[in-house]
C-alpha atoms as a PDB file:
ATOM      1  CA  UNK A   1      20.891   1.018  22.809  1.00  0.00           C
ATOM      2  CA  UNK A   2      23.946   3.201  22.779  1.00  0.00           C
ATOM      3  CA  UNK A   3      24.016   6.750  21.450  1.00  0.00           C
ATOM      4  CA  UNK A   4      26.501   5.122  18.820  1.00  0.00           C
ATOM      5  CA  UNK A   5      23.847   2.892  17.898  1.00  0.00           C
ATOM      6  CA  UNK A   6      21.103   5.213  17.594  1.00  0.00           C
ATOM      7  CA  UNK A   7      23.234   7.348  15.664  1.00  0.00           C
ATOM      8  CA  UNK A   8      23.897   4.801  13.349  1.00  0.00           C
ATOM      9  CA  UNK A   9      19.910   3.830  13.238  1.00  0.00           C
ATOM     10  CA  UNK A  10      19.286   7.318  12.585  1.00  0.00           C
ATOM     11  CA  UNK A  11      21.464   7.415   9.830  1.00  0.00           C
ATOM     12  CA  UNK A  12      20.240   3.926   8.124  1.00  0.00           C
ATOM     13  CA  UNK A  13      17.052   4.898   8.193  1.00  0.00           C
ATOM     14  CA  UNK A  14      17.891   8.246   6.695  1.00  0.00           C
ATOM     15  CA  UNK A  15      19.135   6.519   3.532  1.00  0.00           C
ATOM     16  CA  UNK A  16      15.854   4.678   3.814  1.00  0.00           C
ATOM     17  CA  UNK A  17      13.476   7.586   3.475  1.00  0.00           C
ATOM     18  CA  UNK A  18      15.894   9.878   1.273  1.00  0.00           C
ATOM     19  CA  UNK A  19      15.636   6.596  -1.137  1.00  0.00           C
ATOM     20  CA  UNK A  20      11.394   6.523  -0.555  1.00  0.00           C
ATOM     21  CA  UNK A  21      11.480  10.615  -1.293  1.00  0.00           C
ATOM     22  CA  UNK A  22      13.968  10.301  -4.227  1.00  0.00           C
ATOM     23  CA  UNK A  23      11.972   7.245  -5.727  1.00  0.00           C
ATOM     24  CA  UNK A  24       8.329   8.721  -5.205  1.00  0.00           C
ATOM     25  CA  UNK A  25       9.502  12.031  -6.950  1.00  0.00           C
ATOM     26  CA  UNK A  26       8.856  11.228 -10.566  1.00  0.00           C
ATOM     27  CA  UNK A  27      11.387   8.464 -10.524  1.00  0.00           C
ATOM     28  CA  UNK A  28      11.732   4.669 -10.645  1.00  0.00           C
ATOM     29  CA  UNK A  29      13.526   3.223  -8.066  1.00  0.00           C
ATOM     30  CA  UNK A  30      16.292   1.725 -10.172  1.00  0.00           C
ATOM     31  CA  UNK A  31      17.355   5.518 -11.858  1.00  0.00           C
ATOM     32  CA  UNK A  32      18.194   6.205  -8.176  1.00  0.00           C
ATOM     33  CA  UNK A  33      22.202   6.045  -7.680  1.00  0.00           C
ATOM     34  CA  UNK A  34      23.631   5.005  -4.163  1.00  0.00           C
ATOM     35  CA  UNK A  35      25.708   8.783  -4.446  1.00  0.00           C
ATOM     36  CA  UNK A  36      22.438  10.525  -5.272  1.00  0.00           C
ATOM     37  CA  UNK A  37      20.768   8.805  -1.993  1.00  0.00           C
ATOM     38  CA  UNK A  38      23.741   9.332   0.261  1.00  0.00           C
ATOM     39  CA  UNK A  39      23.894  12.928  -1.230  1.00  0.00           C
ATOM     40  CA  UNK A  40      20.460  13.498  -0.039  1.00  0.00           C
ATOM     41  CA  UNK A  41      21.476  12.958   3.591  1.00  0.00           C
ATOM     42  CA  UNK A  42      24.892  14.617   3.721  1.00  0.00           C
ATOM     43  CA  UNK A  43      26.974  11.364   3.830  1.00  0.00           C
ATOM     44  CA  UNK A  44      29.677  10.478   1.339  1.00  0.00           C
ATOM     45  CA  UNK A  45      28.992   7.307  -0.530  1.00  0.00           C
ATOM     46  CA  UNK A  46      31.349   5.224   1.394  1.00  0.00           C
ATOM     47  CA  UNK A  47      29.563   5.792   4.126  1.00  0.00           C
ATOM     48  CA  UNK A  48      26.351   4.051   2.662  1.00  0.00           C
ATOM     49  CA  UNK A  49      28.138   0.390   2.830  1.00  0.00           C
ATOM     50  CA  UNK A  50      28.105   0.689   6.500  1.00  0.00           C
ATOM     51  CA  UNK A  51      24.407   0.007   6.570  1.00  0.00           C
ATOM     52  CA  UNK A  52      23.910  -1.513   3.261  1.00  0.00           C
ATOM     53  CA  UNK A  53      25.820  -3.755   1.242  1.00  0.00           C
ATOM     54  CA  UNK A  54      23.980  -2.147  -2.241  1.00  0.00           C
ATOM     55  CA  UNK A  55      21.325  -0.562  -3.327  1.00  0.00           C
ATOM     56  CA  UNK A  56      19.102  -3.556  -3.459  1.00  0.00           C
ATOM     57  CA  UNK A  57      19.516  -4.298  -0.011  1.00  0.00           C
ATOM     58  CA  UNK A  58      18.362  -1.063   0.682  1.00  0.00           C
ATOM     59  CA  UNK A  59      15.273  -1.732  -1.421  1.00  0.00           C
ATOM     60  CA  UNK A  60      14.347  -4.907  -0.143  1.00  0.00           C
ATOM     61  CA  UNK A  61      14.491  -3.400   3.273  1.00  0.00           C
ATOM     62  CA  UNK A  62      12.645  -0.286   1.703  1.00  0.00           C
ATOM     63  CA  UNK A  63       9.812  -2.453   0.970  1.00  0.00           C
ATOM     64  CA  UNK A  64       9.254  -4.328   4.389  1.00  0.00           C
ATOM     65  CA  UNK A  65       8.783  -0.861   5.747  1.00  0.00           C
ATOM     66  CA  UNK A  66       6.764   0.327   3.251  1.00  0.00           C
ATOM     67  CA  UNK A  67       4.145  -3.078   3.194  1.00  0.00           C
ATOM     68  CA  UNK A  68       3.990  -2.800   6.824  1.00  0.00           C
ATOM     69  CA  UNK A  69       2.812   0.695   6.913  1.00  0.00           C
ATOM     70  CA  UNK A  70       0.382  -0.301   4.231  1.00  0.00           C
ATOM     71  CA  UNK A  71      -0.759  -3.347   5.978  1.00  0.00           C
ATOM     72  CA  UNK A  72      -1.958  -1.605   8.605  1.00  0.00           C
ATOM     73  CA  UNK A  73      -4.395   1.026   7.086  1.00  0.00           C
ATOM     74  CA  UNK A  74      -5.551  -1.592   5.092  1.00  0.00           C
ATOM     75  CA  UNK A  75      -6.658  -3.971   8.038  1.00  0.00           C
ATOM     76  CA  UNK A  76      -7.937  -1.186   9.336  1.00  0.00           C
ATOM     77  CA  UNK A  77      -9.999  -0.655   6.224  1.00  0.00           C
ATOM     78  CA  UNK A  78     -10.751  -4.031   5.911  1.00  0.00           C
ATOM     79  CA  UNK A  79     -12.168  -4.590   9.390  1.00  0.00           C
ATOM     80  CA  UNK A  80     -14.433  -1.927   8.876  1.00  0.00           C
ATOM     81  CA  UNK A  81     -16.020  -2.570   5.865  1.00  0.00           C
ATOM     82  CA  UNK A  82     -15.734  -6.128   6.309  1.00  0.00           C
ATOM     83  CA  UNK A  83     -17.846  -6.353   9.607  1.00  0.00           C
ATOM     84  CA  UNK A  84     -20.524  -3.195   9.093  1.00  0.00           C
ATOM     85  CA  UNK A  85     -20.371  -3.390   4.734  1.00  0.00           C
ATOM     86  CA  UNK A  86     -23.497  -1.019   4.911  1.00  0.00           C
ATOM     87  CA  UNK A  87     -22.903   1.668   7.511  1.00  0.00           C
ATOM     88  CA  UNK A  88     -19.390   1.952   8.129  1.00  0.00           C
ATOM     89  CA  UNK A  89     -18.217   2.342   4.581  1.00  0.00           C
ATOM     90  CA  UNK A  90     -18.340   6.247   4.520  1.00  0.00           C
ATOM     91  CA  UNK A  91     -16.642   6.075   7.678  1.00  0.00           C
ATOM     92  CA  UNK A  92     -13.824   3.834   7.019  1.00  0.00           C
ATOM     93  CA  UNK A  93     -12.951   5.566   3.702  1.00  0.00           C
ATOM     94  CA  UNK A  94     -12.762   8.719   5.225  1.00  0.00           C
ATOM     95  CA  UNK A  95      -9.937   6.983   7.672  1.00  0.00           C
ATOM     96  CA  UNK A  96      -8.444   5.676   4.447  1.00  0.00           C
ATOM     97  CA  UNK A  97      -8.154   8.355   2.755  1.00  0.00           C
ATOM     98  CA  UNK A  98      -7.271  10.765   5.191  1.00  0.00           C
ATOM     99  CA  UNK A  99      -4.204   8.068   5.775  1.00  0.00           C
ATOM    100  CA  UNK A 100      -3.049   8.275   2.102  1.00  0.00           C
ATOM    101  CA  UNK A 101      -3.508  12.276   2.830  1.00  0.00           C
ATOM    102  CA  UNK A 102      -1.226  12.090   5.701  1.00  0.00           C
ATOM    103  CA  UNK A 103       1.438   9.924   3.890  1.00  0.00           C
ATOM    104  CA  UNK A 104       0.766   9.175   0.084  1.00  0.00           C
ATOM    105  CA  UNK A 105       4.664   8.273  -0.336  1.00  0.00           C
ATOM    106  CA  UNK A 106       4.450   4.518   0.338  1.00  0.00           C
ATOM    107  CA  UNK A 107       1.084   3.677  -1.627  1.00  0.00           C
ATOM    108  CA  UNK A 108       3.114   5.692  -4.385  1.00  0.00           C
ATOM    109  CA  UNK A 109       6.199   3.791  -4.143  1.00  0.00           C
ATOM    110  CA  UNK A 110       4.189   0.337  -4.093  1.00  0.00           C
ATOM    111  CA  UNK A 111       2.574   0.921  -6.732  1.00  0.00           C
ATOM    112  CA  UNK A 112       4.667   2.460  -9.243  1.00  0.00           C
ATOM    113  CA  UNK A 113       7.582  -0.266  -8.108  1.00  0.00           C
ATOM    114  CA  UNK A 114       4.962  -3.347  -8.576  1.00  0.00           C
ATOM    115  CA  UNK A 115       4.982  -3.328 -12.099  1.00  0.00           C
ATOM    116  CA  UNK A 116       8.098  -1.742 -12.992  1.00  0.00           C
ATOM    117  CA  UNK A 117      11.399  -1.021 -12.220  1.00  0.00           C
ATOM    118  CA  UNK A 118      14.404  -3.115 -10.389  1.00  0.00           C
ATOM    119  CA  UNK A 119      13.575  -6.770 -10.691  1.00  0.00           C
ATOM    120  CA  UNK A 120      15.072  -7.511  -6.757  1.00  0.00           C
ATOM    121  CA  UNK A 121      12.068  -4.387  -5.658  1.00  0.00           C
ATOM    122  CA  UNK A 122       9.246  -6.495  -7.811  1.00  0.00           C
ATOM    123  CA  UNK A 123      10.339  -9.588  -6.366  1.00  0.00           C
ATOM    124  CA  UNK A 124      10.063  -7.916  -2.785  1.00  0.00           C
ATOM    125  CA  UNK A 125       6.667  -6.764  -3.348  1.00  0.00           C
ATOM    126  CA  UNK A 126       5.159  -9.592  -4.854  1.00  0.00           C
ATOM    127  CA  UNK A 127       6.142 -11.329  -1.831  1.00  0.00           C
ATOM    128  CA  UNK A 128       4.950  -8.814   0.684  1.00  0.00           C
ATOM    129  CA  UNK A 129       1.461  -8.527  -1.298  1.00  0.00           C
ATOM    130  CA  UNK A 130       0.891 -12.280  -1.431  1.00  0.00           C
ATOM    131  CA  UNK A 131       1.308 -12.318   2.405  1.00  0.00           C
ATOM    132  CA  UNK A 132      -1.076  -9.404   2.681  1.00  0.00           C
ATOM    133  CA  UNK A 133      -3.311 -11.194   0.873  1.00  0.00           C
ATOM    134  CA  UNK A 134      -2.977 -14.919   2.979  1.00  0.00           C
ATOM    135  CA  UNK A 135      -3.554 -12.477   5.755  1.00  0.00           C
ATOM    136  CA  UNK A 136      -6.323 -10.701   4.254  1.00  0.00           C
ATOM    137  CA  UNK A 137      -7.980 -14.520   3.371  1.00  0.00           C
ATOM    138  CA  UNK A 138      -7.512 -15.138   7.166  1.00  0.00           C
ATOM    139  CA  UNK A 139      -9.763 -12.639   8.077  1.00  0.00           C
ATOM    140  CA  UNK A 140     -12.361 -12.856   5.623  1.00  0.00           C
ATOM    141  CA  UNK A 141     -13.007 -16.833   7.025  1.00  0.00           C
ATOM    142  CA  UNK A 142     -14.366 -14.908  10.125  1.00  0.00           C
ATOM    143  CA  UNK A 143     -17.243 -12.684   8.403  1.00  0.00           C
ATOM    144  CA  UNK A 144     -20.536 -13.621   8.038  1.00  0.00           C
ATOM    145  CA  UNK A 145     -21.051 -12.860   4.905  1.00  0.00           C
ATOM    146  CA  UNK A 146     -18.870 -15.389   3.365  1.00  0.00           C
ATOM    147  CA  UNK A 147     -19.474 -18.216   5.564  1.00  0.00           C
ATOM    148  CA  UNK A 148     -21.455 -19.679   2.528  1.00  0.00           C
ATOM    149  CA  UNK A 149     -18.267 -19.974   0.781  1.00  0.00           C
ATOM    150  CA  UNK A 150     -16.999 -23.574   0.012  1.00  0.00           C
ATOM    151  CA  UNK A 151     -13.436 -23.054  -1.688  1.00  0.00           C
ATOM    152  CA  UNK A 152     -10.596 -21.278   0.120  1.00  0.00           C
ATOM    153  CA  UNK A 153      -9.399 -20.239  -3.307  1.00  0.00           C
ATOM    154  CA  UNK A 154     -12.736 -18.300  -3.501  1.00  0.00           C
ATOM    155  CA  UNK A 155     -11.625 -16.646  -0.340  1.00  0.00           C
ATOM    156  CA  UNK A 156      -7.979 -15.765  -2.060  1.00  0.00           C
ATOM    157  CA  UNK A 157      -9.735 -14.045  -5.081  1.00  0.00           C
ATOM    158  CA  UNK A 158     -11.970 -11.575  -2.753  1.00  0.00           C
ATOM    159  CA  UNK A 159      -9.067 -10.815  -0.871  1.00  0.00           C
ATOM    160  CA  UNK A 160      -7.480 -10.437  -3.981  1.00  0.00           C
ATOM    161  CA  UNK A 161      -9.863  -8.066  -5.769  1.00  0.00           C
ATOM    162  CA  UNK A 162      -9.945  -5.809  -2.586  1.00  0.00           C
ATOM    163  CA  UNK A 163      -6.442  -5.728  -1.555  1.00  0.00           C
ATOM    164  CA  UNK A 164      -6.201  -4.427  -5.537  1.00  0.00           C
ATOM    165  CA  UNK A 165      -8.804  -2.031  -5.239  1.00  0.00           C
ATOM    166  CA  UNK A 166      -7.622  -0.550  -2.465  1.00  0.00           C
ATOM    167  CA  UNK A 167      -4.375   0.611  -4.562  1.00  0.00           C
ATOM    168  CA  UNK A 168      -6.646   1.866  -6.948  1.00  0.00           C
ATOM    169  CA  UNK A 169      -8.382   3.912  -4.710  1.00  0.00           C
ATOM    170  CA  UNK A 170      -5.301   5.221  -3.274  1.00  0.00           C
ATOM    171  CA  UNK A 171      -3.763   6.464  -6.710  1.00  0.00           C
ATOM    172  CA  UNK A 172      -6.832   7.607  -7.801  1.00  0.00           C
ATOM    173  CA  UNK A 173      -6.977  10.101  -5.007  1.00  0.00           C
ATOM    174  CA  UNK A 174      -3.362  11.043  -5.113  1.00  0.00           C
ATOM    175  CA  UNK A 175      -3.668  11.966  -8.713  1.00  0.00           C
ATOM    176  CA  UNK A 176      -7.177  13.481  -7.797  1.00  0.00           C
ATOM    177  CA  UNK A 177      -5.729  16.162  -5.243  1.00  0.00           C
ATOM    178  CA  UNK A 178      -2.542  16.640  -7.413  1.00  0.00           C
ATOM    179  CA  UNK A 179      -4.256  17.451 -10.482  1.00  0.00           C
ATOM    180  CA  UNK A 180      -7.846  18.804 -10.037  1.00  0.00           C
ATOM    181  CA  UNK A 181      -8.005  22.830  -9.214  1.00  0.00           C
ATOM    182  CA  UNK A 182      -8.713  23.715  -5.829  1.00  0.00           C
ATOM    183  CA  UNK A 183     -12.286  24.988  -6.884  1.00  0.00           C
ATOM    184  CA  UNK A 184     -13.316  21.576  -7.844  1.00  0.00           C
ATOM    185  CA  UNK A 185     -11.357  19.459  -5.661  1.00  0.00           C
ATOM    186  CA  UNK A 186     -14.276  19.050  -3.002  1.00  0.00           C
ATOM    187  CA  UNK A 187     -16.831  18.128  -5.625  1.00  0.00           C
ATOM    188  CA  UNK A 188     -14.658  15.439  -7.448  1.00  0.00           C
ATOM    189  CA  UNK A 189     -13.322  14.089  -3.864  1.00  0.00           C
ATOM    190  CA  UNK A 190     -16.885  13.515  -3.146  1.00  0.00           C
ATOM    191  CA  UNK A 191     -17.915  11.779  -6.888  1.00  0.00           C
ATOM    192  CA  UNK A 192     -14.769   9.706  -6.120  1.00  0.00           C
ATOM    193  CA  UNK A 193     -15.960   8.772  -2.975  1.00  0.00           C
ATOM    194  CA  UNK A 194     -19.457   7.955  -3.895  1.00  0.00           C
ATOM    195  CA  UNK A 195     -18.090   5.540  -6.721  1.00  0.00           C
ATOM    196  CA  UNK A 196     -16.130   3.537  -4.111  1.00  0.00           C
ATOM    197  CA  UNK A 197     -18.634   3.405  -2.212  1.00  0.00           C
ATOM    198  CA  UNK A 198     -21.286   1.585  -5.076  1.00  0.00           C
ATOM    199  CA  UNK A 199     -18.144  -0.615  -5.916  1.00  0.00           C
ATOM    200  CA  UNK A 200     -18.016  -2.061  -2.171  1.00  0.00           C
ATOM    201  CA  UNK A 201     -21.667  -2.269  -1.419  1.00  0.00           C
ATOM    202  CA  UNK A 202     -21.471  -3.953  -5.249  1.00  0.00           C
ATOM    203  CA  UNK A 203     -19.221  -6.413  -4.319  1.00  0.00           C
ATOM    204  CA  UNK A 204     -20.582  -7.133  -0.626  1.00  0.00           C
ATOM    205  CA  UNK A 205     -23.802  -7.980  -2.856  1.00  0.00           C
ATOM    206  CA  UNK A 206     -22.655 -10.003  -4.869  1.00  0.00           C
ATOM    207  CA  UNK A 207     -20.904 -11.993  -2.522  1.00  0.00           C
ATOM    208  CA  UNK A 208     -24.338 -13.212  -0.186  1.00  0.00           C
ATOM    209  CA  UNK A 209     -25.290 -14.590  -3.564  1.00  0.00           C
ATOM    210  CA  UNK A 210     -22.559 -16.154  -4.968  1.00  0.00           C
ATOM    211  CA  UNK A 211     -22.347 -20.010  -5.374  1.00  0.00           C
ATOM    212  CA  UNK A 212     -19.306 -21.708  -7.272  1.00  0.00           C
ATOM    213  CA  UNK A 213     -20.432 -22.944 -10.694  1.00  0.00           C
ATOM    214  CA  UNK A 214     -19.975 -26.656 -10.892  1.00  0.00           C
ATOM    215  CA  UNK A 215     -18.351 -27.848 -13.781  1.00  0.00           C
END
């Protein structure tokens, strides 16, 4: 790659995170102006069409990168609870969480922009969360525990129901560590923490018992 090239990288993915930072800041993605995001990185707008052709280009893009980054803590998750339900749970959710820690941005953006919002940004991540979730189905064919199972659609709803939780858990904690005083943030971490825990091993549970109802 030339130096131009990088350069020019550099600068598209600036627009890219000034957009995620702008967006994750209080404010939908659609009250976001192209000015305001080329602003942000010291280019006039002009400059912005030379990487995007609009502002929903930029979104769409904005989400790939965002569902990737996602995709991978939560396979990460998911293999871990998924294989050892019992004794890696505490583990893996202190990976999790430590992940949203290091970067709560994304699971902000995802889930603030799923149900609100530009309409080209909802389309984007219903899209990127119904491949998450064929993935997701994928790997839960492999586990033990649901080997009983006789209907892939079964299959979709677990994967489903987790790949949900798992933003719930995320935005629970964000709003946890933004709004609890330092004093008591420990304690309600770990109350948070035990809760998810009962909802997995709840779910894992259920699941070596259930049997489709016939109708």
């Amino acid at each position: 790659m030339s130096i131009r090239d990088e350069r020019k990288q550099q600068s598209r993915q600036a627009l890219l995170d000034a957009a995620l930072r702008l967006s994750t800041s209080g404010r939908s993605f659609s009250s976001i102006s192209l000015r305001e995001v080329a602003r942000e990185v010291g280019l006039v707008p002009t400059a912005f069409y030379r990487h995007f052709q609009d502002m929903d280009e930029l979104g769409k893009e904005l989400v790939d990168q965002v569902a990737l980054h996602l995709q991978t803590i939560l396979h990460q998750l998911g293999q871990a609870y998924l294989n050892h339900p019992e004794t890696k749970t505490k583990a893996s959710l202190e990976l999790f969480f430590s992940a949203v820690d290091q970067n709560p941005a994304p699971w902000i953006f995802m889930i603030a922009e799923r149900w609100g919002g530009a309409e080209v940004v909802r389309h984007a991540i219903s899209r990127e969360i119904d491949y998450l979730n064929q993935e997701f189905t994928t790997s839960l064919e492999k586990i033990e525990s649901v080997q009983h199972f006789q209907n892939m659609n079964d299959l979709k709803v677990l994967s489903n129901i987790l790949i949900n939780l798992s933003f719930t858990w995320a935005m629970s904690w964000i709003n946890l560590v933004r709004q609890t005083p330092s004093i008591e943030l420990e304690l309600e971490k770990m109350v948070l923490k035990n809760q998810i825990v009962t909802q997995i091993q709840l779910i894992f549970r259920g699941i070596s018992n259930w049997e489709r109802p016939t109708t």
